[in-house]
C-alpha atoms as a PDB file:
ATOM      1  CA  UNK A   1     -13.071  16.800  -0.094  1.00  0.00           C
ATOM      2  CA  UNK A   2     -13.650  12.940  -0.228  1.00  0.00           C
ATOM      3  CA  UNK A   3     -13.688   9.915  -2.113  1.00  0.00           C
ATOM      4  CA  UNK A   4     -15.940   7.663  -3.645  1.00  0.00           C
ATOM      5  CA  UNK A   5     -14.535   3.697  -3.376  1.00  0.00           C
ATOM      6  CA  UNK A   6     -14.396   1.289  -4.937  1.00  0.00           C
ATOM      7  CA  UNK A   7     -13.897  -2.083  -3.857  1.00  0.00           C
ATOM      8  CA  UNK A   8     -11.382  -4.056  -5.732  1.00  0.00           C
ATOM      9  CA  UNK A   9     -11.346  -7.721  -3.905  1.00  0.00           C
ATOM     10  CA  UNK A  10     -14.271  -9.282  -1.927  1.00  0.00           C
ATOM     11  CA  UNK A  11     -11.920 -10.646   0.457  1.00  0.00           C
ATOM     12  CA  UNK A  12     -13.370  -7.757   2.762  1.00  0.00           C
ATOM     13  CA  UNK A  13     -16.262  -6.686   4.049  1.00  0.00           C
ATOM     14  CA  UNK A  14     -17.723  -2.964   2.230  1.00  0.00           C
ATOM     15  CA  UNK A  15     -18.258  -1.955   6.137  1.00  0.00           C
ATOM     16  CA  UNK A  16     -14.347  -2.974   7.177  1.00  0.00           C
ATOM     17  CA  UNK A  17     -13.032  -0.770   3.777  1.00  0.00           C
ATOM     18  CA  UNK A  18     -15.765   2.284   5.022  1.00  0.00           C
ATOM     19  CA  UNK A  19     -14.044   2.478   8.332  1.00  0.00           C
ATOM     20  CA  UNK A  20     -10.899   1.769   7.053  1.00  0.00           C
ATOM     21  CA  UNK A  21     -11.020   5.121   4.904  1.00  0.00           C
ATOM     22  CA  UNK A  22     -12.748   7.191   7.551  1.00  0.00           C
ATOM     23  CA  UNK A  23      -9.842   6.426   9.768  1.00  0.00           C
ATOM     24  CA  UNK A  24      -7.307   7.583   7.312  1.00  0.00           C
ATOM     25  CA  UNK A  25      -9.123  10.553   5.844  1.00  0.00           C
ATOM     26  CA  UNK A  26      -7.707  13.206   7.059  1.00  0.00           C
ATOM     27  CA  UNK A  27      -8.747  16.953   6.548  1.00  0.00           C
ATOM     28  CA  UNK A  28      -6.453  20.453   6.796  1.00  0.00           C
ATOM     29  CA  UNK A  29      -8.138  23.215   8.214  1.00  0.00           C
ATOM     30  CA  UNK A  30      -8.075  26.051   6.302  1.00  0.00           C
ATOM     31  CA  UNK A  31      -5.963  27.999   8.739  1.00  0.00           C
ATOM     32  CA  UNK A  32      -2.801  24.707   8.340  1.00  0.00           C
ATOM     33  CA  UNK A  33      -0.445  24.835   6.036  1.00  0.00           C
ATOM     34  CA  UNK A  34       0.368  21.875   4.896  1.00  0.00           C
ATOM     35  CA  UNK A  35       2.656  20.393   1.415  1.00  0.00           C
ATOM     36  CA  UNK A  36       3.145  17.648  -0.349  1.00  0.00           C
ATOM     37  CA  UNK A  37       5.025  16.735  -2.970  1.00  0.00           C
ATOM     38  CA  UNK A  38       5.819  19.195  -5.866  1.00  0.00           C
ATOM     39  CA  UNK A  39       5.526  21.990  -3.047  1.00  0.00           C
ATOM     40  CA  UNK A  40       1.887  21.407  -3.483  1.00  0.00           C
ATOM     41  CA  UNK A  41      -0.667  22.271  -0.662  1.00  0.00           C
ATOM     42  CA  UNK A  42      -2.551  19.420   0.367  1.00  0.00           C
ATOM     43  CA  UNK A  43      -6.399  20.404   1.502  1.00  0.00           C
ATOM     44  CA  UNK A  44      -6.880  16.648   2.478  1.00  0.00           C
ATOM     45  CA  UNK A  45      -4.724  13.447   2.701  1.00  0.00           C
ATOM     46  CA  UNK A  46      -4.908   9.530   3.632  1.00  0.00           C
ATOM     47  CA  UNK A  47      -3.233   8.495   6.811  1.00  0.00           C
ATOM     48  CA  UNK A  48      -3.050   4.847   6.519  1.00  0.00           C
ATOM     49  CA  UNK A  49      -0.147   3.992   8.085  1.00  0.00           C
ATOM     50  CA  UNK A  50      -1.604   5.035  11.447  1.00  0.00           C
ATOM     51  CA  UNK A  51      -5.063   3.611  10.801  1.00  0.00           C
ATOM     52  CA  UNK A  52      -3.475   0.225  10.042  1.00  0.00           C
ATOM     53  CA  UNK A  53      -1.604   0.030  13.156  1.00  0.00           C
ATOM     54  CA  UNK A  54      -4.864  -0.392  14.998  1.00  0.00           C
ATOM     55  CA  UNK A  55      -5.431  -4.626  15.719  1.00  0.00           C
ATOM     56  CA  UNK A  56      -9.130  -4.306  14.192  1.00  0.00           C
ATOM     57  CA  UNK A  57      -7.469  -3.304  11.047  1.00  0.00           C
ATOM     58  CA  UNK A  58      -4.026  -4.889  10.568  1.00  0.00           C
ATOM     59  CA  UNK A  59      -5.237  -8.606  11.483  1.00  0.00           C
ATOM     60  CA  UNK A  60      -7.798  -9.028   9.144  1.00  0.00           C
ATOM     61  CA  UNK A  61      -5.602  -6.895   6.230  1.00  0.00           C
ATOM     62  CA  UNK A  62      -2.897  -9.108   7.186  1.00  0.00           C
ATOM     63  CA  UNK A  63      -4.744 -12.452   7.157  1.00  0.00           C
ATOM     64  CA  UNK A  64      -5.739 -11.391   3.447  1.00  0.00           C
ATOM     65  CA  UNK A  65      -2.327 -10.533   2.122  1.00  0.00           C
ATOM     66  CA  UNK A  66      -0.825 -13.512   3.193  1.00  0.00           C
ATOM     67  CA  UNK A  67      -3.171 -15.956   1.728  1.00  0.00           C
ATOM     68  CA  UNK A  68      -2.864 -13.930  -1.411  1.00  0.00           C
ATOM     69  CA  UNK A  69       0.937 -14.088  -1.334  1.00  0.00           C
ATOM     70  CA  UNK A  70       0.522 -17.676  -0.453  1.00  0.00           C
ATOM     71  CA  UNK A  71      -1.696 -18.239  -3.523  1.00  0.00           C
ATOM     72  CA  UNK A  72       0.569 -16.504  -6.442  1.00  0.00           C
ATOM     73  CA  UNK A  73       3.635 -18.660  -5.324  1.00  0.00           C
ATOM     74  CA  UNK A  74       5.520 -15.844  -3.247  1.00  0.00           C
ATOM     75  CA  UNK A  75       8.072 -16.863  -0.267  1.00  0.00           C
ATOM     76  CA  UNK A  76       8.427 -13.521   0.941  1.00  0.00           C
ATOM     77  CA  UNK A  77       6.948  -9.933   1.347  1.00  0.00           C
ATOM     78  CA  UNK A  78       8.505  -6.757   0.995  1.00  0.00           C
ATOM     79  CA  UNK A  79       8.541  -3.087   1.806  1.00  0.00           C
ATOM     80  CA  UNK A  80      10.085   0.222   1.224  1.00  0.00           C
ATOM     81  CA  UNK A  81      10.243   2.094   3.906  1.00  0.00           C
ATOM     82  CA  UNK A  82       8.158   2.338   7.236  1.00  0.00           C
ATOM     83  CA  UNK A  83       4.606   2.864   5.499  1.00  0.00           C
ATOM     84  CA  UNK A  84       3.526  -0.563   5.303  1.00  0.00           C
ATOM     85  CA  UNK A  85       6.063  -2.010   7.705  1.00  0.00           C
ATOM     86  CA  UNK A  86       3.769  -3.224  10.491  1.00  0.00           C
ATOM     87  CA  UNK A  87       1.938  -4.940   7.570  1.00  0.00           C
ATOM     88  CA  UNK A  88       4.575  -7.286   6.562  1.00  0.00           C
ATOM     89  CA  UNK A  89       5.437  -7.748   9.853  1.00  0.00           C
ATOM     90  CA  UNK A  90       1.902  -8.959  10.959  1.00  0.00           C
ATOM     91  CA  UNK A  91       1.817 -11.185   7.151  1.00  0.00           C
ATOM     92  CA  UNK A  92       4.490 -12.945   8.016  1.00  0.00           C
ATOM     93  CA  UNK A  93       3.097 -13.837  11.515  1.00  0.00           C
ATOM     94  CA  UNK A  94      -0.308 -14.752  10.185  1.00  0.00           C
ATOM     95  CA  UNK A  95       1.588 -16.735   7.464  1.00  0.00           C
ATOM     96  CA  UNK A  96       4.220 -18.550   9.401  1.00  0.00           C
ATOM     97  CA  UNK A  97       5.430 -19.458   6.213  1.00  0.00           C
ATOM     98  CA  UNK A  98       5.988 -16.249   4.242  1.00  0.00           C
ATOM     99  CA  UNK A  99       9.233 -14.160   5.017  1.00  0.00           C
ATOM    100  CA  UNK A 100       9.555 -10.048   5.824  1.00  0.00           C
ATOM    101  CA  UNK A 101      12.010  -7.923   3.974  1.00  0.00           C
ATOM    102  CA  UNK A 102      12.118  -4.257   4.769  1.00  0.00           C
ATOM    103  CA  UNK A 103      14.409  -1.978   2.540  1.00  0.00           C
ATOM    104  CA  UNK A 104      16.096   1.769   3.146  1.00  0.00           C
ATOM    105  CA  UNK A 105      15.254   4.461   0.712  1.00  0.00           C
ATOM    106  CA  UNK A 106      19.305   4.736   0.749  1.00  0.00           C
ATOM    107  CA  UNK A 107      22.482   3.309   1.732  1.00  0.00           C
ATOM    108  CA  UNK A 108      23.918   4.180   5.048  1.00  0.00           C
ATOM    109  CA  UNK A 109      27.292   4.514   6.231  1.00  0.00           C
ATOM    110  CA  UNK A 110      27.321   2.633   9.435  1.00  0.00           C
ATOM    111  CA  UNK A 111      25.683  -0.282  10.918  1.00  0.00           C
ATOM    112  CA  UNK A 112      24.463  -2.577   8.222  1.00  0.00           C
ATOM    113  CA  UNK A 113      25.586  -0.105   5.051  1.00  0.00           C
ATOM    114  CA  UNK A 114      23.314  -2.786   3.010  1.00  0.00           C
ATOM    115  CA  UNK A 115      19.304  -0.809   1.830  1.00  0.00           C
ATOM    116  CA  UNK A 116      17.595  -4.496   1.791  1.00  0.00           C
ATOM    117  CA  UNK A 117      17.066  -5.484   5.292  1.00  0.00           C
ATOM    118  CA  UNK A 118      17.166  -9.570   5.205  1.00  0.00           C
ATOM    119  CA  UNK A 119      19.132 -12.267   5.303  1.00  0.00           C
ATOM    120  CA  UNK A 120      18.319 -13.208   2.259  1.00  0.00           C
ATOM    121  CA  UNK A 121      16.017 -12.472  -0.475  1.00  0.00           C
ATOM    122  CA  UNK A 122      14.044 -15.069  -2.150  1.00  0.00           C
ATOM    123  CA  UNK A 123      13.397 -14.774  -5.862  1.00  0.00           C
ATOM    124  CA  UNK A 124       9.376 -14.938  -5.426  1.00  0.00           C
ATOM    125  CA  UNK A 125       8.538 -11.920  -4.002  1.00  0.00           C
ATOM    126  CA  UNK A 126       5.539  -9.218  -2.946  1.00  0.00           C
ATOM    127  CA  UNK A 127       5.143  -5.899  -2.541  1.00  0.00           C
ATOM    128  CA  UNK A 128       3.512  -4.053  -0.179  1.00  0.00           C
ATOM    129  CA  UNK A 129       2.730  -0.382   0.377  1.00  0.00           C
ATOM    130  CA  UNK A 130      -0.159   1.203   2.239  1.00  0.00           C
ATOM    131  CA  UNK A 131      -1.345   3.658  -0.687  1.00  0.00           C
ATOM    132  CA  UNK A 132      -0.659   3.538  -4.389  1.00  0.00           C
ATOM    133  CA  UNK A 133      -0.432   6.578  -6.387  1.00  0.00           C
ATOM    134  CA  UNK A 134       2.305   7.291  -8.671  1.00  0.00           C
ATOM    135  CA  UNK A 135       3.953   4.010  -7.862  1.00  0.00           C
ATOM    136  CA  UNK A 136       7.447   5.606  -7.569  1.00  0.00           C
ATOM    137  CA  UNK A 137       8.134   4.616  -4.008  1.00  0.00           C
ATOM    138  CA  UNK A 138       7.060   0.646  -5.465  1.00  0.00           C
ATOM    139  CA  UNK A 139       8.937   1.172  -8.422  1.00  0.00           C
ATOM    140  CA  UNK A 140      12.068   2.015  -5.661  1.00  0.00           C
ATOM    141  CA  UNK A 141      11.455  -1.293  -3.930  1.00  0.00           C
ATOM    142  CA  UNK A 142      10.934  -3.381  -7.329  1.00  0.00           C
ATOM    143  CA  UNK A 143      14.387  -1.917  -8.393  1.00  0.00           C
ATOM    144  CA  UNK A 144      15.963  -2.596  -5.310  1.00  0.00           C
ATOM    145  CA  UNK A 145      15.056  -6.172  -5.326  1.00  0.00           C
ATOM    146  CA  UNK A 146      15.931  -6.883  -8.835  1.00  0.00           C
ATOM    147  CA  UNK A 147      19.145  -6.036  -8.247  1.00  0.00           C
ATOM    148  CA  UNK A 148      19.240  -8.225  -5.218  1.00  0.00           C
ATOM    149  CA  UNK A 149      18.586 -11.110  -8.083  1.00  0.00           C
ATOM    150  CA  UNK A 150      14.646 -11.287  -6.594  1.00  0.00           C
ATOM    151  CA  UNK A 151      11.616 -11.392  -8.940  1.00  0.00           C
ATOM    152  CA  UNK A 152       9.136  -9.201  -7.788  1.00  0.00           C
ATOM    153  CA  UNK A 153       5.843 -11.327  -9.235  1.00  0.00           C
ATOM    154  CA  UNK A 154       3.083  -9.214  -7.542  1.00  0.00           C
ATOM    155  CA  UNK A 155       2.084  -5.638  -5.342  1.00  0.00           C
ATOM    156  CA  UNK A 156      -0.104  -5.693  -2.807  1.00  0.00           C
ATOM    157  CA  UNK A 157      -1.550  -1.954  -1.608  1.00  0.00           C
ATOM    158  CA  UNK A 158      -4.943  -0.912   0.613  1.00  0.00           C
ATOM    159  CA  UNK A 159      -5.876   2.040  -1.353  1.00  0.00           C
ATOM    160  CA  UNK A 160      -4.911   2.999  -4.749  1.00  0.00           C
ATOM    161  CA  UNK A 161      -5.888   6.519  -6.114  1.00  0.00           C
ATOM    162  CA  UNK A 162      -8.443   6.396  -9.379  1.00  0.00           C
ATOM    163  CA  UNK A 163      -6.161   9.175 -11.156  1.00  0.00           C
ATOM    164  CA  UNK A 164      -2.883   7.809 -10.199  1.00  0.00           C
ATOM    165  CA  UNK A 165      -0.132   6.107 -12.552  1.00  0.00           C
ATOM    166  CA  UNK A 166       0.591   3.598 -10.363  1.00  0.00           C
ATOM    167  CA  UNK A 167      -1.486   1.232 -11.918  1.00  0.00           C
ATOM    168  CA  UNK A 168       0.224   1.799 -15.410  1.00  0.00           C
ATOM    169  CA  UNK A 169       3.498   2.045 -14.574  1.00  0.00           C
ATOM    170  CA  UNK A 170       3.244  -1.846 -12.589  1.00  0.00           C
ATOM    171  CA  UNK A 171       0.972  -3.219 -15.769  1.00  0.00           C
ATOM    172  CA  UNK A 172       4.148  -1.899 -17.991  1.00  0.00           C
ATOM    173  CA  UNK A 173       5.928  -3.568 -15.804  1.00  0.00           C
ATOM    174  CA  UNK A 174       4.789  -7.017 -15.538  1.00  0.00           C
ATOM    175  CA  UNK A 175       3.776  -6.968 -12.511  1.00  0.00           C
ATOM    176  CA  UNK A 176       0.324  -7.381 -11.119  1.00  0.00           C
ATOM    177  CA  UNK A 177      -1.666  -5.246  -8.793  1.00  0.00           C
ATOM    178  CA  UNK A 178      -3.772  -6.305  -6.374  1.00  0.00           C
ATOM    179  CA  UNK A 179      -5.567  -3.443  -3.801  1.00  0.00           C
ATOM    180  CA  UNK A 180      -8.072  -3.755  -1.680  1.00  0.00           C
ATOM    181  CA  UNK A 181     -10.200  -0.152  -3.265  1.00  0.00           C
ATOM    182  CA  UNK A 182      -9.993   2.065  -5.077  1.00  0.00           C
ATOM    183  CA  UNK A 183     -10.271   5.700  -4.521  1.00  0.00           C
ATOM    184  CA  UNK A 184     -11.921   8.097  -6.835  1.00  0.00           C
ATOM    185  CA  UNK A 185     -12.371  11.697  -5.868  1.00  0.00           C
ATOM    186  CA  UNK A 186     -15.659  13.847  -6.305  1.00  0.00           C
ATOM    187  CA  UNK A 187     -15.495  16.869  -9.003  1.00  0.00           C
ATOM    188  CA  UNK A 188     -16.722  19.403  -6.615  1.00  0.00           C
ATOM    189  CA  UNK A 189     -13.674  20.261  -4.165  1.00  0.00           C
ATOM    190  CA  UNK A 190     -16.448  21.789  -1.816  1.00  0.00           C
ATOM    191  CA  UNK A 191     -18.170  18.467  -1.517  1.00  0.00           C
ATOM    192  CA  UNK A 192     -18.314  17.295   1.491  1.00  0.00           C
ATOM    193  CA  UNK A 193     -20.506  13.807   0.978  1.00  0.00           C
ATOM    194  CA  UNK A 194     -19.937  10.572   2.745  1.00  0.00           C
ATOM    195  CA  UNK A 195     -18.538   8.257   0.342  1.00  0.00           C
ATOM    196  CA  UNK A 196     -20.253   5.758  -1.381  1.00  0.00           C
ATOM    197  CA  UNK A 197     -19.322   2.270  -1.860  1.00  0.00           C
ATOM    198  CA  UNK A 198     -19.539   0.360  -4.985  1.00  0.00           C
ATOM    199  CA  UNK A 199     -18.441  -3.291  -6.228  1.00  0.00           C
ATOM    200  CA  UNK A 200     -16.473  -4.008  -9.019  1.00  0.00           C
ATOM    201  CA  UNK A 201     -18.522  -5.082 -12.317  1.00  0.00           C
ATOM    202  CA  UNK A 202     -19.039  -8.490 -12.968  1.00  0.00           C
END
């Protein structure tokens, strides 16, 4: 089962999004059993974190994000996690002004005990995650960063899904969302059509 997309920015190119998402699709065989969340079986899945670790991908993704950051006022990027953790790393290099703040999903009990990884946080701050879809892992890292005194102002994500809340839950929020598509999956779960690619309306 696949996707339609649909492109939310023109910053990219509708052939560097196609190959983007053909990278990261990923199909189960009938015969794997795999879950998700909820205990859920999973007949398909996006794995973006590995496509975006690939130089063709990451540099030009990277580029983007950090002019964007740039442009809304931002000094820093941040993360939760390790899914889009290559991406602030290469932002911040591209930048060369923009700093890279990684956070823990918890607290440990040795080493630095402390979830936000940084020397500091500034109060202008991005998001970033790889995929958006409920927006509870964002949600985690806007939290986080609040209570760190930082004012999350924006969220930057590759993919969002059509029929997720993440959208929603950042508008009630405050806090603007900015992804690169949009992914809206066919009715049919037997359809197995190459996505098409479609603009957003003027």
């Amino acid at each position: 089962m696949e996707h339609d997309i649909i492109l939310q920015t023109p910053l990219l190119s509708k052939e560097f999004i196609t190959d983007l998402y053909k990278a990261s699709y990923i199909e189960v065989p009938h015969f794997k059993q795999v879950f998700g969340p909820n205990n859920r079986r999973w007949h398909d899945y996006m794995d973006v974190k590995s496509a975006v670790m690939e130089p063709k991908f990451l540099i030009p993704i990277a580029k983007n994000f950090a002019a964007m950051a740039e442009n809304v006022g931002a000094k820093q990027v941040a993360t939760m996690g390790f899914g889009a953790a290559g991406v602030v790393g290469a932002i911040v290099q591209e930048s060369k002004k923009l700093g890279g703040v990684i956070m823990r999903d918890e607290k440990r009990d040795y080493g630095n005990t402390n979830p936000i990884l940084a020397r500091h946080v500034d109060e202008e701050i991005c998001v970033v995650d790889d995929i958006l879809n409920s927006g509870g892992s964002v949600m985690k890292a806007i939290t986080l960063l609040r209570t760190a005194g930082a004012k999350p102002i924006a969220v930057f994500t590759i993919f969002e899904f059509d029929k997720g809340r993440g959208r929603k839950v950042l508008e009630e929020e405050g806090i603007k969302l900015i992804s690169l598509a949009k992914l809206k999956r066919h009715n049919h779960k037997d359809d197995v059509r190459i996505p098409t690619l479609t603009t957003p309306q003027e």
